[in-house]
N, C-alpha and C. Protein backbone atom coordinates (compact mmCIF):
# COMPACT_ATOMS: atom_id res chain seq x y z
N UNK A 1 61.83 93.77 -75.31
CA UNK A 1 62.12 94.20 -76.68
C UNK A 1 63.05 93.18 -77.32
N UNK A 2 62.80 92.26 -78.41
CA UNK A 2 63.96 91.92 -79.35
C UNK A 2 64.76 92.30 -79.70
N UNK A 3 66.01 91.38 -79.72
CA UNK A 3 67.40 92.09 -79.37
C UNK A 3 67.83 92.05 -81.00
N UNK A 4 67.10 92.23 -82.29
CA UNK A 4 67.74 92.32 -83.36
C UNK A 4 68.00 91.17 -84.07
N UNK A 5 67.15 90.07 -83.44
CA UNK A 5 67.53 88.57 -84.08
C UNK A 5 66.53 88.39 -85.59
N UNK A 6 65.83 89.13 -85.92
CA UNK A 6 65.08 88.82 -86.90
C UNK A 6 63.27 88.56 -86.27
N UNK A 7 63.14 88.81 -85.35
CA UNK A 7 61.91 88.56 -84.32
C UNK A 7 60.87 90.10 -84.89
N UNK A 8 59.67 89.56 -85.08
CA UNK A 8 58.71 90.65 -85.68
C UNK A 8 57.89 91.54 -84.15
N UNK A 9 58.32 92.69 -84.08
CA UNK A 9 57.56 93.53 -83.00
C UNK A 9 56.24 92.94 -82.72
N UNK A 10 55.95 93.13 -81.52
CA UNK A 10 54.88 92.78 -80.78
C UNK A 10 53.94 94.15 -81.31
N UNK A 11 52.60 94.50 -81.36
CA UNK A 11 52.14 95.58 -81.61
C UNK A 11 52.50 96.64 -81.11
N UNK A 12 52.48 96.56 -79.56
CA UNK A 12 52.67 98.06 -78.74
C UNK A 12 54.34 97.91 -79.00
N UNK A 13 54.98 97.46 -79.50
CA UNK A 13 56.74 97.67 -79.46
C UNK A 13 57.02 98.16 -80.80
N UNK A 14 55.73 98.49 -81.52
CA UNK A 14 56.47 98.98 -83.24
C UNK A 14 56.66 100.64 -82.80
N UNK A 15 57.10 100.93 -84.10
CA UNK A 15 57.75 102.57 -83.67
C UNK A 15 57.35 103.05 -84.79
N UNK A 16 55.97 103.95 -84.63
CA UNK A 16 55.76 105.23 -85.59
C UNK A 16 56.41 106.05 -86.27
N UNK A 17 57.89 105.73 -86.19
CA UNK A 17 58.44 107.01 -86.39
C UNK A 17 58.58 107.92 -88.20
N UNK A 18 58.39 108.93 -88.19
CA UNK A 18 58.35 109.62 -89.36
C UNK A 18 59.77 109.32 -90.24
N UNK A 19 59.60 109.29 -91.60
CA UNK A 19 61.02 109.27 -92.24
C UNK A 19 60.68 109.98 -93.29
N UNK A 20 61.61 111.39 -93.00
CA UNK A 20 61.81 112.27 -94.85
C UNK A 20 61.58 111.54 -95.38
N UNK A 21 61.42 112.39 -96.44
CA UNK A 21 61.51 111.64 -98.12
C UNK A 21 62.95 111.41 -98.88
N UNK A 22 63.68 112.69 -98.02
CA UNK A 22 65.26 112.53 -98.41
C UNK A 22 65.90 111.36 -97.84
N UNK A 23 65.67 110.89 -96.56
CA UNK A 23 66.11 110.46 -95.88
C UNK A 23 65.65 108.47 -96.49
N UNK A 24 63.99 108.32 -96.82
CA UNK A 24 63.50 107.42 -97.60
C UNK A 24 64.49 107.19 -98.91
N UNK A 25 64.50 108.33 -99.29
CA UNK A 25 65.59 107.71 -100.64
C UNK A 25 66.77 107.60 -100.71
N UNK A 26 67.71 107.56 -98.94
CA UNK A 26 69.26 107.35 -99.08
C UNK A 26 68.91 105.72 -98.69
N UNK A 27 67.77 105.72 -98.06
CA UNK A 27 67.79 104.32 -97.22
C UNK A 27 67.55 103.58 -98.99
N UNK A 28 66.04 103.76 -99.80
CA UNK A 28 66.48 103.02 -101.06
C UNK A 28 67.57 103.13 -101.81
N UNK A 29 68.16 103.62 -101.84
CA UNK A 29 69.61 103.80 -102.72
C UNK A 29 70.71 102.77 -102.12
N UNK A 30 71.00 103.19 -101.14
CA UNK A 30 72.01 102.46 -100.03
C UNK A 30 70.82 100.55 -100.41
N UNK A 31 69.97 100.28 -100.39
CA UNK A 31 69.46 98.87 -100.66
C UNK A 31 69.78 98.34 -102.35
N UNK A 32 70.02 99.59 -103.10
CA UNK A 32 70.24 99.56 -104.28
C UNK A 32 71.30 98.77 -104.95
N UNK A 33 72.29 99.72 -104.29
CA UNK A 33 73.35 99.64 -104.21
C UNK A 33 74.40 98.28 -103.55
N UNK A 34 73.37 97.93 -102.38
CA UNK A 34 74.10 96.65 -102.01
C UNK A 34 74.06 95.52 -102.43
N UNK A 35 72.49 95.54 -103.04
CA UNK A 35 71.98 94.24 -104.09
C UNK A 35 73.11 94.33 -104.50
N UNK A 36 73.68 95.21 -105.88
CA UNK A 36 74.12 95.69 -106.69
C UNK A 36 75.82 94.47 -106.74
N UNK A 37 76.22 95.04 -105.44
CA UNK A 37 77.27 94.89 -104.75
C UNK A 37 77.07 93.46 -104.53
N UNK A 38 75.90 93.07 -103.92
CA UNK A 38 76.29 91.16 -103.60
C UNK A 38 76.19 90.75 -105.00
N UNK A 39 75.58 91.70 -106.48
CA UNK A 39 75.53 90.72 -107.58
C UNK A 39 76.81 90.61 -108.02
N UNK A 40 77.36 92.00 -107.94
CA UNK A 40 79.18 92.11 -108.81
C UNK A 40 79.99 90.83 -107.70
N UNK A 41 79.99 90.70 -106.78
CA UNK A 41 80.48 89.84 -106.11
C UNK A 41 80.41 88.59 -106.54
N UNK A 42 79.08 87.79 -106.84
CA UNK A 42 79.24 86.61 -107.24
C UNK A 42 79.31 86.52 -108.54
N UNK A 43 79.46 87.31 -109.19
CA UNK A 43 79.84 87.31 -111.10
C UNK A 43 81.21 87.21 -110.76
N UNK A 44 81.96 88.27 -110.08
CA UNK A 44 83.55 88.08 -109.72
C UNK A 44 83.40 86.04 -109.57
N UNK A 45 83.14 85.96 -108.92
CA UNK A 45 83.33 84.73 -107.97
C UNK A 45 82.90 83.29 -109.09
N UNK A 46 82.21 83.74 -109.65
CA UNK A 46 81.99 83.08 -111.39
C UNK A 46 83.08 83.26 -112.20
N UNK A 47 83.52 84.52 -112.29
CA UNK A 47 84.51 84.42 -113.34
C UNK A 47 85.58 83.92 -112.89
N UNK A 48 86.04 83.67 -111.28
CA UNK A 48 87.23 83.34 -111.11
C UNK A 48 87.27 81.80 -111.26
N UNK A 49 85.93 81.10 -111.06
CA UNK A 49 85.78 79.70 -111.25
C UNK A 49 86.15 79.29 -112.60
N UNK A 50 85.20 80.10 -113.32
CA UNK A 50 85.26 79.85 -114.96
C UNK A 50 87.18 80.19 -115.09
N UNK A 51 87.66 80.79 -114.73
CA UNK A 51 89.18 81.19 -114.90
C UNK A 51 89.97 79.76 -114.61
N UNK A 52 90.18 79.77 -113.56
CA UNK A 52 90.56 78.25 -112.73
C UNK A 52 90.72 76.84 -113.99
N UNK A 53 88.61 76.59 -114.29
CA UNK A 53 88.90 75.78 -115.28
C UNK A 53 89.52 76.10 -116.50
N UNK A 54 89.60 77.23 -117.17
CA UNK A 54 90.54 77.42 -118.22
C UNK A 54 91.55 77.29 -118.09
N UNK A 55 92.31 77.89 -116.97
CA UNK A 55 93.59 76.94 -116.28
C UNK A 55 93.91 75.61 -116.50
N UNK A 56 93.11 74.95 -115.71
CA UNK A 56 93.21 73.80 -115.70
C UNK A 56 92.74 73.29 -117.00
N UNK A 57 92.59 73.58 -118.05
CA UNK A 57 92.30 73.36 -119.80
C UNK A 57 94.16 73.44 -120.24
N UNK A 58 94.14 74.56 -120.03
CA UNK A 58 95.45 74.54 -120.62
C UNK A 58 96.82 73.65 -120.15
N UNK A 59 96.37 73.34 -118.67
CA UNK A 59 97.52 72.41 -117.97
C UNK A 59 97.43 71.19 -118.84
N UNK A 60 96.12 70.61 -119.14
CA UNK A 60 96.21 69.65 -119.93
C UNK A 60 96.55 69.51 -121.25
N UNK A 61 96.15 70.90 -121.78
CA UNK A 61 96.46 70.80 -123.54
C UNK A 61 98.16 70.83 -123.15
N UNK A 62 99.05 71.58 -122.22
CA UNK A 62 100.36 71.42 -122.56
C UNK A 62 100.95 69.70 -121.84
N UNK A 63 100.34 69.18 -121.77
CA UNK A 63 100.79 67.78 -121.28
C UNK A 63 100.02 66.88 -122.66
N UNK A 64 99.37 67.53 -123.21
CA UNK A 64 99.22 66.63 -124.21
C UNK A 64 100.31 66.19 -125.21
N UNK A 65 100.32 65.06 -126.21
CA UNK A 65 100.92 65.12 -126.93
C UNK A 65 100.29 65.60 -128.42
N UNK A 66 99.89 66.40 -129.07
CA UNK A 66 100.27 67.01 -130.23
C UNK A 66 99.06 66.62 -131.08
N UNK A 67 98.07 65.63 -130.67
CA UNK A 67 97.27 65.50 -131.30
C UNK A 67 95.90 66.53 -131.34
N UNK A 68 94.88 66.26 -132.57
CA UNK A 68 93.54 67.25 -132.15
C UNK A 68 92.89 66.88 -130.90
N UNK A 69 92.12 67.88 -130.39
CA UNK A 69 91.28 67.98 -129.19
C UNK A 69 89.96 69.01 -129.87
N UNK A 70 89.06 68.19 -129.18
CA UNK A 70 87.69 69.39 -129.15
C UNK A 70 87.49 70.10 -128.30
N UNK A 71 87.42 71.36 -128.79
CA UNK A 71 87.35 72.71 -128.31
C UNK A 71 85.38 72.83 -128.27
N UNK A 72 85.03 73.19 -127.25
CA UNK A 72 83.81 73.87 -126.80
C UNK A 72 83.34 74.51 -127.18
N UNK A 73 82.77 75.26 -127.96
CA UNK A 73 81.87 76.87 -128.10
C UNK A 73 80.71 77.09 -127.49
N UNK A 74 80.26 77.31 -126.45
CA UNK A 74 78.73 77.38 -126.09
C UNK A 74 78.60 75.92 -126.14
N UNK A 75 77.27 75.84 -127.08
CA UNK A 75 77.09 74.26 -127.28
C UNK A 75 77.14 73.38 -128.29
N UNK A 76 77.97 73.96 -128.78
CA UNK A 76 79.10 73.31 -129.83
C UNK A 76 80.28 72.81 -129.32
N UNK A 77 80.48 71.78 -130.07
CA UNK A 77 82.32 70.94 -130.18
C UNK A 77 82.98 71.41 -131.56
N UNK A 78 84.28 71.63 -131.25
CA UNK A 78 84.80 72.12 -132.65
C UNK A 78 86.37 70.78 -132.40
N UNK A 79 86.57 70.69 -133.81
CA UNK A 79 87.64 69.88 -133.64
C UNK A 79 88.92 70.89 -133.88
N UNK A 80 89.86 71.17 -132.89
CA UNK A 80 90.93 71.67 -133.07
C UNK A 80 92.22 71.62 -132.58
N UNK A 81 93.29 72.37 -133.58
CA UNK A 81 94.85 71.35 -132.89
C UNK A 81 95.38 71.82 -131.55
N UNK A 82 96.02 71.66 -130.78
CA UNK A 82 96.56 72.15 -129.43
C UNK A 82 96.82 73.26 -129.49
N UNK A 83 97.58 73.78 -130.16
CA UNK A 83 97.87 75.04 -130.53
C UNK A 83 96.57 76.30 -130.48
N UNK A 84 96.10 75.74 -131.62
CA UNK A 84 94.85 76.54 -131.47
C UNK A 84 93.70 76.57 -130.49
N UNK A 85 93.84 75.56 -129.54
CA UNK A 85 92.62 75.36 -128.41
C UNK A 85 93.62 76.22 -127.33
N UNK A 86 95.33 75.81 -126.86
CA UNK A 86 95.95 76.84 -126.31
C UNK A 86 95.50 78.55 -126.34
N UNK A 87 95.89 78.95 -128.23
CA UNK A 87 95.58 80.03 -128.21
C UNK A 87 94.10 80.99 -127.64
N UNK A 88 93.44 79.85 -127.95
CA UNK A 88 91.96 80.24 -127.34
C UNK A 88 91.60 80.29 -125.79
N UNK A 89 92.55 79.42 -125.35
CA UNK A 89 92.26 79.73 -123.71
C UNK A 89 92.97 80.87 -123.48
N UNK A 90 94.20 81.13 -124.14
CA UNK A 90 94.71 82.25 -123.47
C UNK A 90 94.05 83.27 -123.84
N UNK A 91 93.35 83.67 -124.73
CA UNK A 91 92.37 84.74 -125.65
C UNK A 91 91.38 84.90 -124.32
N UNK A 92 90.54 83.73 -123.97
CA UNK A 92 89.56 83.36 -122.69
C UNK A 92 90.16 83.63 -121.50
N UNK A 93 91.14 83.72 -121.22
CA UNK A 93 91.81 84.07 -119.77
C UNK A 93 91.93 85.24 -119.73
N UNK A 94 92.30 85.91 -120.70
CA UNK A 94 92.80 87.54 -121.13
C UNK A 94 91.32 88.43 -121.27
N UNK A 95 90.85 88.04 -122.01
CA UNK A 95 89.08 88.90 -121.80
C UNK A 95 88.67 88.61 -120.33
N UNK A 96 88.68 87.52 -119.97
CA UNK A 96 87.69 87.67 -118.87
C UNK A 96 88.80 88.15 -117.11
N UNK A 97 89.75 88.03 -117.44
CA UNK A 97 90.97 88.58 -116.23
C UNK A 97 90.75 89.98 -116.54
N UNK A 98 90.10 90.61 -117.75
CA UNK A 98 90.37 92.17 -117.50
C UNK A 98 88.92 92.30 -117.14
N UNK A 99 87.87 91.93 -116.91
CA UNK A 99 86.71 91.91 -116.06
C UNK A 99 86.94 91.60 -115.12
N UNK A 100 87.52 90.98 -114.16
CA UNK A 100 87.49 90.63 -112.98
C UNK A 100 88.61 91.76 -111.73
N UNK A 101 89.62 92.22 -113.12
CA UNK A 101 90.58 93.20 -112.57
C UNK A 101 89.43 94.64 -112.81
């Protein structure tokens, strides 16, 4: 008998066995649910990346000196002053930190 490695039953080693219908739909639910679970996981794991670089946005806008910088939108460039590309990361850190909390 295969010890659980991923190895497909030999014919005479499969198992007939009956499964409720109740019992069929904890097993789909419980598969539902875990998808579910590995997707919220790597969105977490996205947003903490995407977080990081906004971090690291703002380490640079405060080492800048005072001049404009272009700010991002999607796929747009916007020209704007430190201040205001600051305010926007912290706006961007603050929405997406209360998704991840």
């Amino acid at each position: 008998m295969p010890e659980g490695n991923g190895m497909i039953l030999a014919k005479e080693e499969e198992n007939d066995a009956e499964v409720r219908r109740e019992d069929q739909d904890k097993i789909n639910e419980f598969g539902r649910l875990n998808a579910r679970l590995y997707e919220v996981r790597d969105e977490i794991s996205s947003l903490k990346k995407l977080l990081e670089k906004i971090d690291d946005a703002s380490t640079e806008l405060m080492m800048g000196n005072g001049d404009r910088v272009m700010l991002r939108l999607g796929e747009a460039m916007f020209e704007a002053t430190e201040d205001e590309a600051t305010e926007f990361c912290e706006a961007e850190v603050e929405r997406h930190q209360e998704t991840v909390d």
